[in-house]
N, C-alpha and C. Protein backbone atom coordinates (compact mmCIF):
# COMPACT_ATOMS: atom_id res chain seq x y z
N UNK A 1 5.02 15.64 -15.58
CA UNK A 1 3.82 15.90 -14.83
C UNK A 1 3.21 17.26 -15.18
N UNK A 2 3.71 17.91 -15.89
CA UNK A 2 3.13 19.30 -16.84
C UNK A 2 1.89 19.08 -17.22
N UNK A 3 1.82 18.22 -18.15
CA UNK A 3 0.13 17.88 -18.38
C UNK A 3 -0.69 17.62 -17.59
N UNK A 4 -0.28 17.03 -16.72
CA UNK A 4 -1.76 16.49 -15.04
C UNK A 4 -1.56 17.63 -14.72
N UNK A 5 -0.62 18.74 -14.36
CA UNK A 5 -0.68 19.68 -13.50
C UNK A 5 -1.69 21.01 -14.84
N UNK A 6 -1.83 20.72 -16.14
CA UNK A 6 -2.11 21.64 -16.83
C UNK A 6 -3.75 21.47 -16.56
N UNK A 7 -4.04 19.99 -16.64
CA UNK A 7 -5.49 19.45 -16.92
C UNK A 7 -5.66 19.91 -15.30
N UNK A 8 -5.40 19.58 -14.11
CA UNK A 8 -5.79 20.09 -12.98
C UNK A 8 -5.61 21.42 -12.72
N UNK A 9 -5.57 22.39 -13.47
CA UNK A 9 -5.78 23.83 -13.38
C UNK A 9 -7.02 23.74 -14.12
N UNK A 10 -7.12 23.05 -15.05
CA UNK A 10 -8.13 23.55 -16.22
C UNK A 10 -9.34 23.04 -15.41
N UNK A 11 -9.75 21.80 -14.99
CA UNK A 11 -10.46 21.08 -14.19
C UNK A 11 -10.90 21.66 -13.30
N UNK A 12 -10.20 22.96 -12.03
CA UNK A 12 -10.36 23.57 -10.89
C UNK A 12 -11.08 24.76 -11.32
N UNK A 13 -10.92 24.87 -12.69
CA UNK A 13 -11.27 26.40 -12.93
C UNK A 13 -12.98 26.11 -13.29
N UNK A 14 -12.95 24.82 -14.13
CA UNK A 14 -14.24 24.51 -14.64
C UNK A 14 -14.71 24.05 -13.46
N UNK A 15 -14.54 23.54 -12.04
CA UNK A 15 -15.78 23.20 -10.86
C UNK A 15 -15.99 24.66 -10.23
N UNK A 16 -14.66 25.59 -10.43
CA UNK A 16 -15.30 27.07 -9.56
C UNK A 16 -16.17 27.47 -10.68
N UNK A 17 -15.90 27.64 -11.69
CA UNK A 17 -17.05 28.43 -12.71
C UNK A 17 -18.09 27.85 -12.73
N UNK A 18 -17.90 26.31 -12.99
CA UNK A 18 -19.08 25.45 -13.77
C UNK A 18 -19.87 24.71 -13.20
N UNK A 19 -19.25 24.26 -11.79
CA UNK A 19 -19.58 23.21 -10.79
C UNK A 19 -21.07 23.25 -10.42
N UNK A 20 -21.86 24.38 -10.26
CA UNK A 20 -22.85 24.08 -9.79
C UNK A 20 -24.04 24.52 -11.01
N UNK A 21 -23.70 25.00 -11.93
CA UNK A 21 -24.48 24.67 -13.22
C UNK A 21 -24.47 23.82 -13.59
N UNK A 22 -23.53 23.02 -14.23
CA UNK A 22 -23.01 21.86 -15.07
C UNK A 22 -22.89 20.79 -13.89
N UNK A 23 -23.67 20.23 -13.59
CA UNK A 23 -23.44 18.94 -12.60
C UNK A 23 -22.27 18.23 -12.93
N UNK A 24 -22.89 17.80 -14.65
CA UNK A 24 -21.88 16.85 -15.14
C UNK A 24 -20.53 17.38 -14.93
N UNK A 25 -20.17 18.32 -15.64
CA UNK A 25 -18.60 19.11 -15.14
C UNK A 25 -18.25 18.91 -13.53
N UNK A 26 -18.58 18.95 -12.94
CA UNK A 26 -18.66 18.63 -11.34
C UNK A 26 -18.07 17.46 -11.59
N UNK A 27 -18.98 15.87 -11.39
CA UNK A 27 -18.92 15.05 -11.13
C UNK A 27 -17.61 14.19 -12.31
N UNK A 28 -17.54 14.83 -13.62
CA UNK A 28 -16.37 14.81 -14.75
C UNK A 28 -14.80 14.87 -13.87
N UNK A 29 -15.22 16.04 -13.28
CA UNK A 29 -14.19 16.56 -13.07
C UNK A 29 -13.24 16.24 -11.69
N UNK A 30 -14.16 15.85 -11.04
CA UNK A 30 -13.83 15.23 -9.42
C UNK A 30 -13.35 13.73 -9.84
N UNK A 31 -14.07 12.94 -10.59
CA UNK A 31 -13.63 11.63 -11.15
C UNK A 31 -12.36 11.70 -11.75
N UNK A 32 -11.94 13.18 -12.52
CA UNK A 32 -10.70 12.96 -13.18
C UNK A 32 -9.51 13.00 -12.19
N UNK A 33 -9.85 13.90 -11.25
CA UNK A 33 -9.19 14.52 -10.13
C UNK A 33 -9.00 13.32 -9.38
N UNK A 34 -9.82 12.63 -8.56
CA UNK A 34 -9.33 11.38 -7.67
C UNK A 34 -8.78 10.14 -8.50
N UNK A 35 -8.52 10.11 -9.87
CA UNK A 35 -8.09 8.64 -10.46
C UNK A 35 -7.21 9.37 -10.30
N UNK A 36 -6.17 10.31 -11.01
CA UNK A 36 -5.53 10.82 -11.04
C UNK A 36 -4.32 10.91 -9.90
N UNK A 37 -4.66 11.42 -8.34
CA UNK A 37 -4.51 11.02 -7.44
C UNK A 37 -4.52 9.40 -6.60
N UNK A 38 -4.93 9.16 -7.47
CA UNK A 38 -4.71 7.52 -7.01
C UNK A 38 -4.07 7.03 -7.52
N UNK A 39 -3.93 7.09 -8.92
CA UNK A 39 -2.59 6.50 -9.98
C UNK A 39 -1.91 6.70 -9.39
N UNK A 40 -1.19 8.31 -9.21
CA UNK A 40 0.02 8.86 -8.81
C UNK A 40 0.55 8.00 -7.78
N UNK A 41 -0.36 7.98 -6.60
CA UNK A 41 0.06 7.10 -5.02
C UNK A 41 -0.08 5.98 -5.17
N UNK A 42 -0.92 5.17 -5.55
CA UNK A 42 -1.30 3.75 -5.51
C UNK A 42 -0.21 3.24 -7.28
N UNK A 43 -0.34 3.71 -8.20
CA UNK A 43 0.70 2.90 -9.01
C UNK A 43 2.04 3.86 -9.28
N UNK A 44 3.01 3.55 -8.04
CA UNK A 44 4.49 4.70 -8.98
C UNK A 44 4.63 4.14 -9.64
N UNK A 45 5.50 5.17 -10.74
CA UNK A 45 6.19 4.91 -11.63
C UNK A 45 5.60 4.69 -13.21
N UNK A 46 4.45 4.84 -12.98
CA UNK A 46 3.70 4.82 -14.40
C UNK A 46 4.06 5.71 -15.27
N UNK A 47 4.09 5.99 -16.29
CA UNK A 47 4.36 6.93 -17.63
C UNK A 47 3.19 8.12 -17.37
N UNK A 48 3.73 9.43 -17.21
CA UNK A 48 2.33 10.45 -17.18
C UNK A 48 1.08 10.44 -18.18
N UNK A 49 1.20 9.55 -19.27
CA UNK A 49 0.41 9.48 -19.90
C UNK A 49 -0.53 8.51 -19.86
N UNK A 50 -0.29 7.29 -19.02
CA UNK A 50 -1.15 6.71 -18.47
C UNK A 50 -1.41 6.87 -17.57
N UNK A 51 -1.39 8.03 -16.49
CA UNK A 51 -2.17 8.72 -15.59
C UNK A 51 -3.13 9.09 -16.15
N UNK A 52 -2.81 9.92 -16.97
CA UNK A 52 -3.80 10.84 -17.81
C UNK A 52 -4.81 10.37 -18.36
N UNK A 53 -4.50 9.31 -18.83
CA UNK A 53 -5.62 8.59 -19.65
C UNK A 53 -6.27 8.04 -18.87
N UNK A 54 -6.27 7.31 -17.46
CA UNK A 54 -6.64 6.95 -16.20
C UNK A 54 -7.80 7.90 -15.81
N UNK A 55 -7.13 8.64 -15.17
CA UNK A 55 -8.15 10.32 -15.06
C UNK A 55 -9.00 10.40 -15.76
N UNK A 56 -8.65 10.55 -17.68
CA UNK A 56 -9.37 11.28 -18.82
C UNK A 56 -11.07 10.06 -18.79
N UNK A 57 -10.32 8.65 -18.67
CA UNK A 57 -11.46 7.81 -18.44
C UNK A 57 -12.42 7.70 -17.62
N UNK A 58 -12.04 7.78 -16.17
CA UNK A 58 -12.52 8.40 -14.95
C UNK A 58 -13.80 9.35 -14.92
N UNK A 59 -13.07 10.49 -15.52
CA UNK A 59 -13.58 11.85 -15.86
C UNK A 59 -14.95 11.51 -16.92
N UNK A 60 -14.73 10.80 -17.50
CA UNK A 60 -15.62 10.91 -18.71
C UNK A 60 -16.47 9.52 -18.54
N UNK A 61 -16.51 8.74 -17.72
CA UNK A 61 -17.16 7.53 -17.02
C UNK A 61 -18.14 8.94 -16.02
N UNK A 62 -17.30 9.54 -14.91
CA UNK A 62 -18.64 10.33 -13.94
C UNK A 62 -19.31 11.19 -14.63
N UNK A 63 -18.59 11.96 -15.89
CA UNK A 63 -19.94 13.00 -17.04
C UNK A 63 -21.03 12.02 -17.07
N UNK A 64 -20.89 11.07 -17.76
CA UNK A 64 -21.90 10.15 -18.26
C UNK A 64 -22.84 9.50 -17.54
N UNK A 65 -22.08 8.99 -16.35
CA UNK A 65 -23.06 8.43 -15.10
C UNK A 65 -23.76 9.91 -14.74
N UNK A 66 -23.14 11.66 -14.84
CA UNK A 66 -24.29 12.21 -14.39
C UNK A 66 -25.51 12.66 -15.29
N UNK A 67 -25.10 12.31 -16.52
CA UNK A 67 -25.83 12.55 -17.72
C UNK A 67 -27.01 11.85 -17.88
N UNK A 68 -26.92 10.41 -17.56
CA UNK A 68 -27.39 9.65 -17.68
C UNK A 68 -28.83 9.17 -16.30
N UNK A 69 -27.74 8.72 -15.07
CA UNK A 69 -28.40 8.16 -14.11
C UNK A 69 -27.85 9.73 -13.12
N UNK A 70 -28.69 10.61 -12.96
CA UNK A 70 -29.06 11.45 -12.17
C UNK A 70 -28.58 11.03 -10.43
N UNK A 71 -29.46 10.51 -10.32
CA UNK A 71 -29.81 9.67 -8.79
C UNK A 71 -28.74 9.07 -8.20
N UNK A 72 -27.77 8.17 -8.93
CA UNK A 72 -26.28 7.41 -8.66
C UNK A 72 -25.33 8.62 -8.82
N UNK A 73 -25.47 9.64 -9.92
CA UNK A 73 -24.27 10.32 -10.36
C UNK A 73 -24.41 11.25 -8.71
N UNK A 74 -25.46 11.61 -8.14
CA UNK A 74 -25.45 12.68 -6.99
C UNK A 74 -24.74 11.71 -6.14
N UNK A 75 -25.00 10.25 -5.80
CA UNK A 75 -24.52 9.59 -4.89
C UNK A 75 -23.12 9.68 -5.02
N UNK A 76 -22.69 9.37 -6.36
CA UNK A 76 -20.84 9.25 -6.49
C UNK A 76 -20.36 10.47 -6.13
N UNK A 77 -20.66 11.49 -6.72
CA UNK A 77 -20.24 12.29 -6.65
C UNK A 77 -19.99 13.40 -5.21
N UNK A 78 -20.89 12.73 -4.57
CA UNK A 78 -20.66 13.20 -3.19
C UNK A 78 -19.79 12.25 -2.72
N UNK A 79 -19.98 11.55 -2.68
CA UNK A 79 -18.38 9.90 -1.88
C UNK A 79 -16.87 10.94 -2.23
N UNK A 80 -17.15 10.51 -3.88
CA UNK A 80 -15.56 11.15 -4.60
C UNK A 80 -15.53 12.50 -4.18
N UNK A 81 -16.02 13.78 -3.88
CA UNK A 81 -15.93 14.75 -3.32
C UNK A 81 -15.93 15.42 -2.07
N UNK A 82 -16.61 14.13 -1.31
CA UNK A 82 -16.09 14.38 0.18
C UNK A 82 -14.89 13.56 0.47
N UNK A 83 -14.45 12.89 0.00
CA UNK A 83 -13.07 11.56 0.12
C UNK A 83 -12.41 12.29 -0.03
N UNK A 84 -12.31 13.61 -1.42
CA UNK A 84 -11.06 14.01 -1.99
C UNK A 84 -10.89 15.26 -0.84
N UNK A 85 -11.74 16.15 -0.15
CA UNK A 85 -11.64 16.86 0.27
C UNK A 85 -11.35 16.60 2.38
N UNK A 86 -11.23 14.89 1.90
CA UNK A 86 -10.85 14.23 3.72
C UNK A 86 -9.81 14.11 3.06
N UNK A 87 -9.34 13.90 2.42
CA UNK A 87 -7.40 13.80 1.86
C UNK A 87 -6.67 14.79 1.87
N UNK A 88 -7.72 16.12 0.86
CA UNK A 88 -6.94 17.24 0.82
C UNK A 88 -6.39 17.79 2.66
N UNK A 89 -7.38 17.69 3.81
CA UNK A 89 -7.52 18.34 4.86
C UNK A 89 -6.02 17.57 5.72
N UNK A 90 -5.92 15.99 5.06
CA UNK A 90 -4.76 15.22 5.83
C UNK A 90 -3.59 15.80 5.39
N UNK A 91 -4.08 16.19 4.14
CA UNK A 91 -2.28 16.57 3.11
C UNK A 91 -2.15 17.77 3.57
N UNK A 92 -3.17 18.31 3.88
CA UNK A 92 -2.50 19.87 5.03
C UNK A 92 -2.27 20.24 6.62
N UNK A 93 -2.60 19.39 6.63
CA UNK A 93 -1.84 19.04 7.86
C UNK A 93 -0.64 18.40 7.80
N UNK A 94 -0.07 18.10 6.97
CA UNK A 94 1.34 17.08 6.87
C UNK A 94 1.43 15.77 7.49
N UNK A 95 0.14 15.19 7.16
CA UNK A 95 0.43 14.08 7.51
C UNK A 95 0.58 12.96 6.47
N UNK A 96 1.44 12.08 7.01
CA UNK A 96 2.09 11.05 6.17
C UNK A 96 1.86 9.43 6.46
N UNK A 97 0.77 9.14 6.82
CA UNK A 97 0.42 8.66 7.23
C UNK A 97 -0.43 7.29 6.01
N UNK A 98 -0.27 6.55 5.38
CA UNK A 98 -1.17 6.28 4.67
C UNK A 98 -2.80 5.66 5.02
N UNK A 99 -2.24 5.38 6.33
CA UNK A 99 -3.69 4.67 7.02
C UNK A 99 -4.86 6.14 7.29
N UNK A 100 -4.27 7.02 7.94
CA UNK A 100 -4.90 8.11 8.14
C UNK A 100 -5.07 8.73 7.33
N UNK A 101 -4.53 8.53 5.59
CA UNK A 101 -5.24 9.27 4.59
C UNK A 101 -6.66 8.30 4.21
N UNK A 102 -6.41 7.08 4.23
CA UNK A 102 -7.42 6.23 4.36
C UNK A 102 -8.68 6.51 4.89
N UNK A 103 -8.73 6.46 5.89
CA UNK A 103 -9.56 7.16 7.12
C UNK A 103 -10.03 8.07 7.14
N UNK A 104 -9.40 8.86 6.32
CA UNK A 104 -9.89 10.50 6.22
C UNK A 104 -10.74 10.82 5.26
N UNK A 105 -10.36 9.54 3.81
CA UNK A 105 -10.90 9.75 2.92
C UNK A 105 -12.11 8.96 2.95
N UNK A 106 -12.46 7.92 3.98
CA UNK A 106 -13.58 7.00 3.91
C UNK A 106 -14.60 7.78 4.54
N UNK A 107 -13.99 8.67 5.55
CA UNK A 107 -15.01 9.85 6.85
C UNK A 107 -15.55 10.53 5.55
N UNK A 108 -14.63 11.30 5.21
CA UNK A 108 -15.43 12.00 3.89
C UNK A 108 -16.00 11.88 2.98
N UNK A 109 -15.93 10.65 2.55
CA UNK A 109 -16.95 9.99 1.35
C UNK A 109 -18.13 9.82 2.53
N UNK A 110 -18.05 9.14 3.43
CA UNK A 110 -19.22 9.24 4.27
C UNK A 110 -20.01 10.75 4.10
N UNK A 111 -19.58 11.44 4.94
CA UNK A 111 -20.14 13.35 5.20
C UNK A 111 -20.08 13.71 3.73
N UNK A 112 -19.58 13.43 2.55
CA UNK A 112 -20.12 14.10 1.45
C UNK A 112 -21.17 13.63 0.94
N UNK A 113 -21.46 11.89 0.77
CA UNK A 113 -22.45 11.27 0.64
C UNK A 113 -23.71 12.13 1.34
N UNK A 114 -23.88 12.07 2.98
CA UNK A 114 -24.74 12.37 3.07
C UNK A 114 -25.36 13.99 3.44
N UNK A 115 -24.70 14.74 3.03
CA UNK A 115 -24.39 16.08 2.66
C UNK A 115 -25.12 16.10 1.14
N UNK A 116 -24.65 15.55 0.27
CA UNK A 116 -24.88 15.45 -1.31
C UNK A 116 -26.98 14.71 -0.99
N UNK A 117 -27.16 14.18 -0.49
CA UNK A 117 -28.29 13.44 -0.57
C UNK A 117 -29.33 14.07 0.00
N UNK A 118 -28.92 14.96 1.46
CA UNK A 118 -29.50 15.91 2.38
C UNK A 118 -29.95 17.47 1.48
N UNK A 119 -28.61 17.94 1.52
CA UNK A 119 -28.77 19.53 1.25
C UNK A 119 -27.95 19.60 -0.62
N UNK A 120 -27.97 18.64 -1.23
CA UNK A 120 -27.39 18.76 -2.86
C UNK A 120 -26.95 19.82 -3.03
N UNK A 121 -28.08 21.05 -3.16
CA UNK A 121 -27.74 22.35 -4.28
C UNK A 121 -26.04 23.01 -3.34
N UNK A 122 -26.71 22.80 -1.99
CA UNK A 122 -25.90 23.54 -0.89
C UNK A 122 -24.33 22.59 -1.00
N UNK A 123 -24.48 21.46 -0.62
CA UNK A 123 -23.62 20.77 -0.98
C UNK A 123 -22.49 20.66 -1.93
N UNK A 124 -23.39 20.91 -3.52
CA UNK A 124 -22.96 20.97 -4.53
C UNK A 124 -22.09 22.41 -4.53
N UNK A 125 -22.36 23.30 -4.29
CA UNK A 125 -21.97 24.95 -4.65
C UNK A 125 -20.64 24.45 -3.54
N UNK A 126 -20.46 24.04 -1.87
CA UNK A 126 -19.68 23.86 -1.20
C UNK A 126 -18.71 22.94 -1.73
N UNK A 127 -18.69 21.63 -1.83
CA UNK A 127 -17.66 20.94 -2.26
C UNK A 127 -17.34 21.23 -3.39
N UNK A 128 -17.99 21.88 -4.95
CA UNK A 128 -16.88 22.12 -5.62
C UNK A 128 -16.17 23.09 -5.42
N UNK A 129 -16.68 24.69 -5.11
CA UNK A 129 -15.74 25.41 -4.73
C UNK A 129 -14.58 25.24 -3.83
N UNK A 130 -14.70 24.49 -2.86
CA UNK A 130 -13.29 23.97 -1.95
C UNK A 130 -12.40 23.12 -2.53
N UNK A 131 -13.02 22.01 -3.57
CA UNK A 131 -12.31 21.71 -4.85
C UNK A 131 -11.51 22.22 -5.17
N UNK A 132 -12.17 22.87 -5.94
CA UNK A 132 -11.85 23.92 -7.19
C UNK A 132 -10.71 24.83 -6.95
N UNK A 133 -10.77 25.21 -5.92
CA UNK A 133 -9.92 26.63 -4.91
C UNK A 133 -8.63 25.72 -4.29
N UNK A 134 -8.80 24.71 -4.18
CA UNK A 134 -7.55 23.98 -3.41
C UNK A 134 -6.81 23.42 -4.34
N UNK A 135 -7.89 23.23 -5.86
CA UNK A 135 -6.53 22.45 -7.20
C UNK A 135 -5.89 23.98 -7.51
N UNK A 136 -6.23 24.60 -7.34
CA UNK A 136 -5.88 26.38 -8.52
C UNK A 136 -4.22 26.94 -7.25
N UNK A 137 -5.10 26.46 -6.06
CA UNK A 137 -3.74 27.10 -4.90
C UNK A 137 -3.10 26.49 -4.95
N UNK A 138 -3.30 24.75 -5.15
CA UNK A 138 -1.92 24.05 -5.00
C UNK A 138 -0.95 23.77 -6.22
N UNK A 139 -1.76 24.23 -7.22
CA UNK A 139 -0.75 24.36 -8.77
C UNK A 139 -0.17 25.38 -9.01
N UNK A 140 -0.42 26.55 -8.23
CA UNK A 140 0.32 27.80 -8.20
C UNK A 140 1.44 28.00 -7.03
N UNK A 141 1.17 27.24 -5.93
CA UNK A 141 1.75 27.00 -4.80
C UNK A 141 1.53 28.58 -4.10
N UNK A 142 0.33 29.20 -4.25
CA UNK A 142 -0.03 29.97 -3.12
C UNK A 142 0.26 29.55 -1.99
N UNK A 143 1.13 30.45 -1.25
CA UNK A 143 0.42 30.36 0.59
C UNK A 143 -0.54 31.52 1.04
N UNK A 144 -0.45 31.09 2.43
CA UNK A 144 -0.93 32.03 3.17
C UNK A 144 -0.54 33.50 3.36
């Protein structure tokens, strides 16, 4: 898991730096981040390298949708960035729950959706930095 944990440093660093210049990097990078996280939980036992490649596809499917279709890429990219950031908030709280990561992550694709559609720029600068700042702390295992 060296490599997912290398590409999710590299990934956190590019949405705090890049996130709200580079849309695409944003929306790249959140796509790589939630397949990634979903492999891991939803298929054990896979080979890390088909995580990776999971993610790497992911990642490079949301560049393109923001490259491309503007209008959809703001829509995804708010779902996948408020979802990931209703998961991150369950996983700190310690909960273990899989229904309530569920739940947490559907509330938040909700509120990022319409956060992302409402206030974008504001939006955009907020969810990646909380991103961004929560992959960099939890690969270093900062605390408080």
């Amino acid at each position: 898991m060296l490599s997912i944990r290398i590409l999710q440093i590299v990934f956190g660093l590019a949405m705090l730096i890049l996130g709200r210049r580079l849309f695409w990097v944003f929306v790249g990078s959140i796509g790589f981040i939630t397949a990634t996280e979903y492999a891991v939980t939803s298929l054990p036992g896979q080979p890390e390298w088909a995580v990776v490649l999971i993610g790497l596809a992911a990642g490079i499917i949301g560049a393109l949708l923001a490259v491309f279709f503007q209008a959809g890429a703001i829509a995804l990219s708010g779902i996948l960035g408020g979802g990931y950031l209703g998961l991150l908030i369950t996983r700190s709280f310690d909960v273990t729950s899989q229904f309530a990561h569920t739940i947490a992550y559907v509330i938040g694709a909700i509120l990022g959706l319409i956060l992302f559609l409402v206030l974008f720029e504001s939006a955009l600068i907020a969810i990646s930095s909380l991103a961004g700042s929560y992959l960099l702390v939890q690969q270093f295992e900062l605390t408080g």
